[in-house]
PDB file of N, CA and C in Angstrom:
ATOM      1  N   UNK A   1     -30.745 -27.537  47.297  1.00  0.00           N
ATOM      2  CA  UNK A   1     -30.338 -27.691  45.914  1.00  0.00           C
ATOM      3  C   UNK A   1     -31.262 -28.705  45.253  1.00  0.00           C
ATOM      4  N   UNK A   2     -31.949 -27.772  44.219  1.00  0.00           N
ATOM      5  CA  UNK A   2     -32.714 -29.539  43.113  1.00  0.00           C
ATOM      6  C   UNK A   2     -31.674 -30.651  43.041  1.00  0.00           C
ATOM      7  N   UNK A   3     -32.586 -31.601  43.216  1.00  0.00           N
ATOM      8  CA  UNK A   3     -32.375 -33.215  42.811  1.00  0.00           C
ATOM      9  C   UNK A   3     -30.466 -33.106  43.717  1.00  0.00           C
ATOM     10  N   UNK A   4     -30.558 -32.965  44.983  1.00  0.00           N
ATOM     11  CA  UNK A   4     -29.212 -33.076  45.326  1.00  0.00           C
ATOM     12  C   UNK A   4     -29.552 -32.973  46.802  1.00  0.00           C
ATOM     13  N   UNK A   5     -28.160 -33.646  47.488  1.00  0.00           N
ATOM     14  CA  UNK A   5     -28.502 -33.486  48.861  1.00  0.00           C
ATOM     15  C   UNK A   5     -27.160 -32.690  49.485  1.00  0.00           C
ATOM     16  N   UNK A   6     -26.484 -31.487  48.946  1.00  0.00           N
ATOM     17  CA  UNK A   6     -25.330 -31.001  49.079  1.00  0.00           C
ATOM     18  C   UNK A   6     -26.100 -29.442  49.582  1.00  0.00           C
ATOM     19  N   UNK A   7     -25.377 -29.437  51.290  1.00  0.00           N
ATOM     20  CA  UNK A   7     -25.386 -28.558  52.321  1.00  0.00           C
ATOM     21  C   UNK A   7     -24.683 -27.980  52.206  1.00  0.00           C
ATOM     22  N   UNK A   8     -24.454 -25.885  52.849  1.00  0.00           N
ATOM     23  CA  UNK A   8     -23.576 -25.787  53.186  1.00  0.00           C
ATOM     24  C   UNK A   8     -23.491 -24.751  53.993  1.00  0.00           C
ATOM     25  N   UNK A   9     -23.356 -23.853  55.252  1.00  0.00           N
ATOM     26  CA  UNK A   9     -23.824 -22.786  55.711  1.00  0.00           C
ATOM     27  C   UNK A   9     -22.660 -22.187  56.339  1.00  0.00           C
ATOM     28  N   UNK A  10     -22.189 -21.019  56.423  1.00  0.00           N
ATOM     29  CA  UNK A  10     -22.056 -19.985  56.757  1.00  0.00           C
ATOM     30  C   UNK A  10     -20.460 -21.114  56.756  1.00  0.00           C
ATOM     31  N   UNK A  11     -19.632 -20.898  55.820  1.00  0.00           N
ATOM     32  CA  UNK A  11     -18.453 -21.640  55.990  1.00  0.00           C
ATOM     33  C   UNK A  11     -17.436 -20.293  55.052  1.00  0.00           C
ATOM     34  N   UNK A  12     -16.873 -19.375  55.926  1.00  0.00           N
ATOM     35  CA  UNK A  12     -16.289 -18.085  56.065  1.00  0.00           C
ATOM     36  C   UNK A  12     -14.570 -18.515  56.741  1.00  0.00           C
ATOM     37  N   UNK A  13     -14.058 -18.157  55.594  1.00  0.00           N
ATOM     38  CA  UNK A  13     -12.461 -18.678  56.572  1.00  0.00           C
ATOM     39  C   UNK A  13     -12.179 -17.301  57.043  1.00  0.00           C
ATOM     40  N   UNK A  14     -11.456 -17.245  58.161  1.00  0.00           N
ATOM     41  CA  UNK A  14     -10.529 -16.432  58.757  1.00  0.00           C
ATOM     42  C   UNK A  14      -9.208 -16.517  58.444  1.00  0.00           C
ATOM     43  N   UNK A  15      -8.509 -15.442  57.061  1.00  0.00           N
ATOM     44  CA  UNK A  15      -7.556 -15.698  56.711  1.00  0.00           C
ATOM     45  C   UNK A  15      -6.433 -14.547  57.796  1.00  0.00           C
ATOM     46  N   UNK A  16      -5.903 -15.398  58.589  1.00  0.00           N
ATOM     47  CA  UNK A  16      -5.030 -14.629  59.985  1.00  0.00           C
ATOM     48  C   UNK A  16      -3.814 -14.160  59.477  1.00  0.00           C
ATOM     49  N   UNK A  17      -3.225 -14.013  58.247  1.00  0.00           N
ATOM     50  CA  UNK A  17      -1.933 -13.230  57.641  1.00  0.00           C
ATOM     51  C   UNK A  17      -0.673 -14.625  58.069  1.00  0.00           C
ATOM     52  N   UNK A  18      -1.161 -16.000  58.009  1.00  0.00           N
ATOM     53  CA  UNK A  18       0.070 -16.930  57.996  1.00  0.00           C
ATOM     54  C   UNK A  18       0.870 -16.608  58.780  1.00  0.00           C
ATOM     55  N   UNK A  19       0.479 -15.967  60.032  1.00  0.00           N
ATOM     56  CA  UNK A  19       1.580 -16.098  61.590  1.00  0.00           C
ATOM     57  C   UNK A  19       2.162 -14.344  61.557  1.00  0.00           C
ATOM     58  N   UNK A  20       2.217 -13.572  60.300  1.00  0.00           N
ATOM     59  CA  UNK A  20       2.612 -12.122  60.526  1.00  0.00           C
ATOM     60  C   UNK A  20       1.633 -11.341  61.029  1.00  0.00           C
ATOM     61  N   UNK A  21       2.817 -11.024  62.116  1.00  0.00           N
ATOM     62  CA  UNK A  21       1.615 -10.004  62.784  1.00  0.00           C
ATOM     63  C   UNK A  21       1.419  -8.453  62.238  1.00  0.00           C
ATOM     64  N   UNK A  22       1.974  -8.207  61.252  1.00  0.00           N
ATOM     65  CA  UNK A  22       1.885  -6.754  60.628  1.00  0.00           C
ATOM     66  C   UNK A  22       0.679  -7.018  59.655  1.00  0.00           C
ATOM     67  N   UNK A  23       0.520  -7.919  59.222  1.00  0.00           N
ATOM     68  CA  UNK A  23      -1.165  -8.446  58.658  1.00  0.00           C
ATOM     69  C   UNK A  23      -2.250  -8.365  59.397  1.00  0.00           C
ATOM     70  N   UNK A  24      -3.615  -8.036  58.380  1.00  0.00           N
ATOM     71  CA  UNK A  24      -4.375  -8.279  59.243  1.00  0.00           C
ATOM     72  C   UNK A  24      -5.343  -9.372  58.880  1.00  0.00           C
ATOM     73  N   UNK A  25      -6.291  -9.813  60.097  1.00  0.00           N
ATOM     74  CA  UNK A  25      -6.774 -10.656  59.530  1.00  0.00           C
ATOM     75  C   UNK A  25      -7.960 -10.153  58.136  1.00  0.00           C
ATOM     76  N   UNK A  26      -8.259 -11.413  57.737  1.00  0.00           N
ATOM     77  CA  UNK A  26      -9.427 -10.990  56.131  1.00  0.00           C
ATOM     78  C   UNK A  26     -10.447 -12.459  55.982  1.00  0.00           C
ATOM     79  N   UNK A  27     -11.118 -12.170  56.510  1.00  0.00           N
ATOM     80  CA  UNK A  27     -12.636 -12.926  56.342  1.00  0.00           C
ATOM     81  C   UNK A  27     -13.231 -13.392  54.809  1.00  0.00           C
ATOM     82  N   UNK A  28     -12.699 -14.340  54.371  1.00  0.00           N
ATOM     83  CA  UNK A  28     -12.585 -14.468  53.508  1.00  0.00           C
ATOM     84  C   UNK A  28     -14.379 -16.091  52.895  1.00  0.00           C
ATOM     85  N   UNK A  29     -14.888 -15.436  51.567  1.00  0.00           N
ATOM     86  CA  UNK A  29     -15.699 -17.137  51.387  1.00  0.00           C
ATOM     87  C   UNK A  29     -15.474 -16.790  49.768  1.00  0.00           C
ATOM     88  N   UNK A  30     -14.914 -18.127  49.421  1.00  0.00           N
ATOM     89  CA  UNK A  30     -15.241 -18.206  47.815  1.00  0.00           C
ATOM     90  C   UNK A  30     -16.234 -19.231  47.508  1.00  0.00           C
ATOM     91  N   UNK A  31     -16.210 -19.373  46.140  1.00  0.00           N
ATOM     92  CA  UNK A  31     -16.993 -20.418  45.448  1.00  0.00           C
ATOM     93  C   UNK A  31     -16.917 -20.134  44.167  1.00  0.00           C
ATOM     94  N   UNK A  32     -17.605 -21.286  43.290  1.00  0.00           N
ATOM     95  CA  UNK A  32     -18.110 -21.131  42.111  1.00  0.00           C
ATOM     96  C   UNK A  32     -18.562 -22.444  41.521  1.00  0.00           C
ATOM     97  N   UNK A  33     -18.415 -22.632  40.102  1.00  0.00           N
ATOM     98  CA  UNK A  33     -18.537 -24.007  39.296  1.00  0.00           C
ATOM     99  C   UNK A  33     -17.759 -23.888  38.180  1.00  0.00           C
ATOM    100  N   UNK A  34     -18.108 -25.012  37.170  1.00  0.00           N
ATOM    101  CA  UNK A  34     -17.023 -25.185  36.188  1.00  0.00           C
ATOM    102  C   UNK A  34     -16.771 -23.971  35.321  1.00  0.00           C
ATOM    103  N   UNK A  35     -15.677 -23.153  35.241  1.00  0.00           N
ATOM    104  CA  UNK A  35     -15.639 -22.068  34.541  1.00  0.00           C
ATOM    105  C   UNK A  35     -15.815 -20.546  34.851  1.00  0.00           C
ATOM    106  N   UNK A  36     -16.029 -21.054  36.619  1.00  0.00           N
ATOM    107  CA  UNK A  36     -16.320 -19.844  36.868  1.00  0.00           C
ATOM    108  C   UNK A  36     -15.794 -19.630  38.516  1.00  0.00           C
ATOM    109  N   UNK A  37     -15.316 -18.350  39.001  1.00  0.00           N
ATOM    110  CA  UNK A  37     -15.323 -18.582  40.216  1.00  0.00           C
ATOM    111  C   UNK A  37     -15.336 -17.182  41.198  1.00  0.00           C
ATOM    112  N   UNK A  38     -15.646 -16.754  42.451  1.00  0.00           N
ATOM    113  CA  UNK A  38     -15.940 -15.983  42.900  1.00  0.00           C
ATOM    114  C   UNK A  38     -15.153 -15.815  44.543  1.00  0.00           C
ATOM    115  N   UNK A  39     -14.996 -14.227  44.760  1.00  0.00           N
ATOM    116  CA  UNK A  39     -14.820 -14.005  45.986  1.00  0.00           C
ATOM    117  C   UNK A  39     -15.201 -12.753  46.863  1.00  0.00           C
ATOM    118  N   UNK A  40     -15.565 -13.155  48.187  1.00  0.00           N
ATOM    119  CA  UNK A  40     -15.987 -11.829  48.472  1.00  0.00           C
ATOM    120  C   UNK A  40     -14.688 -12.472  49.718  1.00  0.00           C
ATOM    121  N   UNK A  41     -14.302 -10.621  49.866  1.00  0.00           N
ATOM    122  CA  UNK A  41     -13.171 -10.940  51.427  1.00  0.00           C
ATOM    123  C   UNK A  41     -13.571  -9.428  51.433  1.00  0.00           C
ATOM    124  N   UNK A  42     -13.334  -9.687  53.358  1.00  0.00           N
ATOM    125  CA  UNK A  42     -13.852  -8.274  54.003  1.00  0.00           C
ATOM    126  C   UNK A  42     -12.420  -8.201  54.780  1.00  0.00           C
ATOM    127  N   UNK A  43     -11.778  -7.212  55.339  1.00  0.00           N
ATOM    128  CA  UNK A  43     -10.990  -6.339  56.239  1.00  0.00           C
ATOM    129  C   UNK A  43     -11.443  -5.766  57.131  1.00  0.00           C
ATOM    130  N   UNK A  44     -12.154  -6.103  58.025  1.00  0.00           N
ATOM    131  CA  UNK A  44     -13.394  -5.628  58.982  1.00  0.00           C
ATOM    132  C   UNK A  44     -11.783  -4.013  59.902  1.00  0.00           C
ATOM    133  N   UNK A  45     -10.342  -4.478  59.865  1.00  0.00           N
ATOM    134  CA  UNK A  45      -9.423  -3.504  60.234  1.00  0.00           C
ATOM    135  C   UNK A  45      -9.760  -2.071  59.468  1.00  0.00           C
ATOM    136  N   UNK A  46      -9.624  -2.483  58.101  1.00  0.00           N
ATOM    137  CA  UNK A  46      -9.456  -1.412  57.180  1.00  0.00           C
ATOM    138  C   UNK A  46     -10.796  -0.923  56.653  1.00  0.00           C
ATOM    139  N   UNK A  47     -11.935  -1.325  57.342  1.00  0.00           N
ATOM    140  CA  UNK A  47     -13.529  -0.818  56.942  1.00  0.00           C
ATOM    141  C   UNK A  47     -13.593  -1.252  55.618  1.00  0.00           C
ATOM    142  N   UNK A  48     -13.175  -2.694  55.053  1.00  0.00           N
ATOM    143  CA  UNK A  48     -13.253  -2.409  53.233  1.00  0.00           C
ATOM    144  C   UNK A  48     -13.609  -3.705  52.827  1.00  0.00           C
ATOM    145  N   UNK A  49     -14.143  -4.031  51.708  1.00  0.00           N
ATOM    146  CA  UNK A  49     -14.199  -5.438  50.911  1.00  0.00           C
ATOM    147  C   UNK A  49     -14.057  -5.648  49.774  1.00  0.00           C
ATOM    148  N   UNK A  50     -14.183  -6.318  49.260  1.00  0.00           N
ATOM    149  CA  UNK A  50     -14.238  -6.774  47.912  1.00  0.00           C
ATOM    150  C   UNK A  50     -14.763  -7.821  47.349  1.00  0.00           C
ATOM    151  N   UNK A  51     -14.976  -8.059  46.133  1.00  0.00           N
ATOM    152  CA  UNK A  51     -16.008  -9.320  45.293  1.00  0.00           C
ATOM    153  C   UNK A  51     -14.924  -9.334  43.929  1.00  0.00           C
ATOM    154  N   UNK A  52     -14.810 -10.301  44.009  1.00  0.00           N
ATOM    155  CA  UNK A  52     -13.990 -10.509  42.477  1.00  0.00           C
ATOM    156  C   UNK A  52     -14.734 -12.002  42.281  1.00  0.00           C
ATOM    157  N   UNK A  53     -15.364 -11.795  40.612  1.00  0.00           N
ATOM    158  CA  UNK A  53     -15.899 -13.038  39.543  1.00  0.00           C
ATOM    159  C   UNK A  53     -15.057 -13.102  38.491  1.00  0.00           C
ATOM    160  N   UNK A  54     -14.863 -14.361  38.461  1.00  0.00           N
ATOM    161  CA  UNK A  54     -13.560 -14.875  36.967  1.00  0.00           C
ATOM    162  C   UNK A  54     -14.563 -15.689  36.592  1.00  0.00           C
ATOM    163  N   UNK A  55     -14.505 -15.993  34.990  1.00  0.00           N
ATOM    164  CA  UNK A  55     -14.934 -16.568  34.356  1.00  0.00           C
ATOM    165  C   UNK A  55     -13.398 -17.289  33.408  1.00  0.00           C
ATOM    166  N   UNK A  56     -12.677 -18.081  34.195  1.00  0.00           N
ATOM    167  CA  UNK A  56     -11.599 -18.634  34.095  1.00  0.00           C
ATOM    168  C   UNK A  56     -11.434 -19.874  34.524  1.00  0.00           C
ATOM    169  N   UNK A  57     -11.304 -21.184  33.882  1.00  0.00           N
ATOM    170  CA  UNK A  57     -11.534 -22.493  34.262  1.00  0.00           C
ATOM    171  C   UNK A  57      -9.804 -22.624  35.247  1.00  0.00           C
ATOM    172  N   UNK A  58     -10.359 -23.335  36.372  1.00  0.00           N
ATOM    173  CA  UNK A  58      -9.134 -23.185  37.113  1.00  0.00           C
ATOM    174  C   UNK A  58      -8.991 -21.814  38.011  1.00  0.00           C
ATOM    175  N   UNK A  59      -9.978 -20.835  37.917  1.00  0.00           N
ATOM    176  CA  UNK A  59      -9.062 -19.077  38.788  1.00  0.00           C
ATOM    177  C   UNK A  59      -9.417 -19.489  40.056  1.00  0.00           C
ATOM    178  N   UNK A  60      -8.972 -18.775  40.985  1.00  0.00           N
ATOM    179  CA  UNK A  60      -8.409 -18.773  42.140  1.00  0.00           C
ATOM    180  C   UNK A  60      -8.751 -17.286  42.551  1.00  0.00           C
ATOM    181  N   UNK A  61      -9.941 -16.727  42.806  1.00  0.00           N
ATOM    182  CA  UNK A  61      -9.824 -15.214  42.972  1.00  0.00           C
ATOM    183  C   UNK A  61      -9.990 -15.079  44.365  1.00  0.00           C
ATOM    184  N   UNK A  62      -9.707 -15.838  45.572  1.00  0.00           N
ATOM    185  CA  UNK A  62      -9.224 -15.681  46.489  1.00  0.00           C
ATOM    186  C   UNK A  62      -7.926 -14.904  46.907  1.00  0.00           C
ATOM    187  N   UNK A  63      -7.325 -15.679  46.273  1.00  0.00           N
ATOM    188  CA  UNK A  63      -5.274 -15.464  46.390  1.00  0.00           C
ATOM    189  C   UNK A  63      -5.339 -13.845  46.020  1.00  0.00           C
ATOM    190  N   UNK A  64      -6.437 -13.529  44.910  1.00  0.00           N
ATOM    191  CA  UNK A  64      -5.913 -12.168  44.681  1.00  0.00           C
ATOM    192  C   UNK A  64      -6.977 -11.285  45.576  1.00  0.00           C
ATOM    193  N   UNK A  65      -7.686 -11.170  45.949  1.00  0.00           N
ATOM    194  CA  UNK A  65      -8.985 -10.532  46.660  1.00  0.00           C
ATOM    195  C   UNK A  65      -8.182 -10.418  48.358  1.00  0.00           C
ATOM    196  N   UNK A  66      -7.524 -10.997  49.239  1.00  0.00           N
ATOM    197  CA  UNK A  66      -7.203 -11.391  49.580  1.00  0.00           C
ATOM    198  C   UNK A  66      -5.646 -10.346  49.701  1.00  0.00           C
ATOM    199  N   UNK A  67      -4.756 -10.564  48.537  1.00  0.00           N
ATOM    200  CA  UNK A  67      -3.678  -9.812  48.103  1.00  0.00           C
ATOM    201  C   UNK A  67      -4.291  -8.326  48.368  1.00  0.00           C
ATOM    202  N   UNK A  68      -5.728  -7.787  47.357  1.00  0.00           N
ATOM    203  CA  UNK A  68      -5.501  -6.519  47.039  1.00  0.00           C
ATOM    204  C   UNK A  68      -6.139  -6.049  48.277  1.00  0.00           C
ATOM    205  N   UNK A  69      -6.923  -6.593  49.298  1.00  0.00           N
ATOM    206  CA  UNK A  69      -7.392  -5.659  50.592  1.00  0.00           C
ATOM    207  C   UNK A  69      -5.960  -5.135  51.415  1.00  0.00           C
ATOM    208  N   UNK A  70      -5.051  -6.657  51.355  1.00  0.00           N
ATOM    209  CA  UNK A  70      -3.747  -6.187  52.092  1.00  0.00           C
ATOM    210  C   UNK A  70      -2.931  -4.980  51.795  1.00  0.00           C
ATOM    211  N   UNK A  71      -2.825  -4.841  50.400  1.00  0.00           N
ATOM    212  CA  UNK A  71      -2.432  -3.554  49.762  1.00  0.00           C
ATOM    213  C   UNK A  71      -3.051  -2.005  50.128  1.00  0.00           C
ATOM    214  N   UNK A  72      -4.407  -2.314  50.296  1.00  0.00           N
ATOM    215  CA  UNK A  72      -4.837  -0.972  50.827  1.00  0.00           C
ATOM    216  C   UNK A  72      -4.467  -0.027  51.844  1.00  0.00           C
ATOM    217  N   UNK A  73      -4.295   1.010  51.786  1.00  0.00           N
ATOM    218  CA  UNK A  73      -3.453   1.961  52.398  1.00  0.00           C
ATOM    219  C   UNK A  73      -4.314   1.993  54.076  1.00  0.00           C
TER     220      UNK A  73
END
């Protein structure tokens, strides 16, 4: 990063369905900056992923990226 000394590599959560085992797990990395924010989550079960970008101060497009793989049939 210019003029900065902020690292960060391959930091991917394993979201395990909070102890239910009828969940599956979802490989989840967000990010963003002020005003903006991003997610990619994979279902490596259900062959599927997704990317959701908000341009919403404060969003959270984890919680829903996350939500809508679980939904998939």
């Amino acid at each position: 990063m210019p003029n900065g000394s902020n690292k960060q590599a391959m930091a991917w959560v394993n979201n395990m369905g909070e102890g239910n085992p009828n969940l599956h797990p979802v490989i989840v990395k967000n990010g963003g900056t002020s005003g903006f924010g991003t997610v990619i989550a994979i279902n490596p079960t259900k062959d599927a992923a997704i990317f959701i970008g908000m341009n919403q101060v404060g969003a959270n497009p984890a919680v829903k990226g996350i939500e809508i793989l679980r939904q998939l049939p």
